[in-house]
Protein backbone atom coordinates (compact mmCIF):
# COMPACT_ATOMS: atom_id res chain seq x y z
CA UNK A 1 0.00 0.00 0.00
CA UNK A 2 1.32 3.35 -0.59
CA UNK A 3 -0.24 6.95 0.90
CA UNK A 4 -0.67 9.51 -1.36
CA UNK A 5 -0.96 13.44 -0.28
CA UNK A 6 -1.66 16.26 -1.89
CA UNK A 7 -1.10 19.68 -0.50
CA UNK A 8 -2.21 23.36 -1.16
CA UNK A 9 -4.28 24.47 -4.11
CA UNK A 10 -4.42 20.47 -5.47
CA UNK A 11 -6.25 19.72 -2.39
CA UNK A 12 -8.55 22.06 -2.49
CA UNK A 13 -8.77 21.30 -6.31
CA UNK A 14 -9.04 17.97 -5.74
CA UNK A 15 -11.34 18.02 -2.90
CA UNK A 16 -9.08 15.59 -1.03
CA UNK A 17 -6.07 15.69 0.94
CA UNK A 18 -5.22 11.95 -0.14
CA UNK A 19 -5.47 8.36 -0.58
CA UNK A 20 -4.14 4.85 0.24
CA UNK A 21 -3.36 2.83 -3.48
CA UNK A 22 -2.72 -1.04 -3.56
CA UNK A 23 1.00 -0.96 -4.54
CA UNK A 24 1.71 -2.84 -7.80
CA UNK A 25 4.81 -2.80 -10.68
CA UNK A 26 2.62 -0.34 -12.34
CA UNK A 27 3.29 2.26 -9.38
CA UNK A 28 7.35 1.89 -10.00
CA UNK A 29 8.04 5.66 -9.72
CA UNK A 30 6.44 9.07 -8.80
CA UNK A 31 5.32 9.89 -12.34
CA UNK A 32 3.87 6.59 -12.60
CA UNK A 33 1.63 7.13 -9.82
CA UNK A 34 0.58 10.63 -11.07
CA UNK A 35 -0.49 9.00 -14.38
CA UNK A 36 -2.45 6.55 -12.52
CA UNK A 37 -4.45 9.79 -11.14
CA UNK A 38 -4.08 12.09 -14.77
CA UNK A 39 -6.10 8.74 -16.30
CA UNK A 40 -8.95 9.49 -14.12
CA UNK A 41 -9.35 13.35 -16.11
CA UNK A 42 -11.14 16.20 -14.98
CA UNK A 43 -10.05 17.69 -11.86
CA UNK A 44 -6.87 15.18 -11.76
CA UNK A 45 -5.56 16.95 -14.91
CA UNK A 46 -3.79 19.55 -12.10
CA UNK A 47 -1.54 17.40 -11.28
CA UNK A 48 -0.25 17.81 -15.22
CA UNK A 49 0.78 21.04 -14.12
CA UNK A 50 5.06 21.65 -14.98
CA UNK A 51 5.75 23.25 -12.20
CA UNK A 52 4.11 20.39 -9.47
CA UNK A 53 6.43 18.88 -6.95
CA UNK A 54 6.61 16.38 -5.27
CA UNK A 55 8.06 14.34 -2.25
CA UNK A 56 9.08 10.77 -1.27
CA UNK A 57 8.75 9.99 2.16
CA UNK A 58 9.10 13.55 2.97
CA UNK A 59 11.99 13.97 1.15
CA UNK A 60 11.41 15.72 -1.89
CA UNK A 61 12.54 14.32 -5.19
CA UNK A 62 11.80 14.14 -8.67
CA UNK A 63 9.05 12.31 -10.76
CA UNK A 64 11.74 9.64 -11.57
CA UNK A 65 11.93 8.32 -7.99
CA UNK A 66 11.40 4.85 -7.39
CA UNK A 67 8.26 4.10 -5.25
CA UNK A 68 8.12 1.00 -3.43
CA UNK A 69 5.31 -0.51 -1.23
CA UNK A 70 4.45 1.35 1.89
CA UNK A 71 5.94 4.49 1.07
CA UNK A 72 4.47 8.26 1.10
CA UNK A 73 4.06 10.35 -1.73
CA UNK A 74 2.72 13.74 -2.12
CA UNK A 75 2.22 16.50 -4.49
CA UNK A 76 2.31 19.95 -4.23
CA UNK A 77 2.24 23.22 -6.18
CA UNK A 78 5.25 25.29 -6.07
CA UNK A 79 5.71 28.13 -3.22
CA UNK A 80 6.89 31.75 -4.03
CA UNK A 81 6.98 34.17 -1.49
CA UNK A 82 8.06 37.47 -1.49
C-alpha cells in the first residue's frame, strides 16, 4: 500500500487531501503514480501542471523516484513568497 498526499491548491482542487493505493509494478516511480491519477481526467488533470512537486517519504525528489510498497508520496504546487 502506498499513501498519497496532496497539498495546497491540489487539495482544495481535488477536494481531497489523499489516498491509500494497492502498490503494484505499475506504481514503479512518482510519475507513474501521477499518471495513474491524470487517467482518471477532470479535476486530476492539475496534477499535469510543470511546475508540481513532489516528495518521497518527505523527502522531496523528482518524478523519476522509485516508489516502493508502503511508502508516502505527495504533491504539491510550487511556493513563491516574497
Amino acid at each position: 500500500m502506498i499513501s498519497i498526499q496532496f497539498f495546497a491548491r491540489y487539495r482544495e482542487t481535488l477536494g481531497s487531501d489523499g489516498e491509500r493505493l494497492q502498490w503494484d509494478a505499475s506504481l514503479a516511480s512518482v510519475n507513474d503514480v501521477r499518471q495513474h491519477f491524470l487517467a482518471r481526467g477532470g479535476a486530476w488533470e492539475v496534477l499535469a501542471e510543470q511546475n508540481l512537486m513532489c516528495a518521497r517519504n518527505q523527502e522531496l525528489c523528482g518524478l523519476d523516484e522509485p516508489v516502493s510498497d508502503g511508502d508516502e508520496v505527495a504533491f504539491f504546487p510550487t511556493v513563491t513568497g516574497g
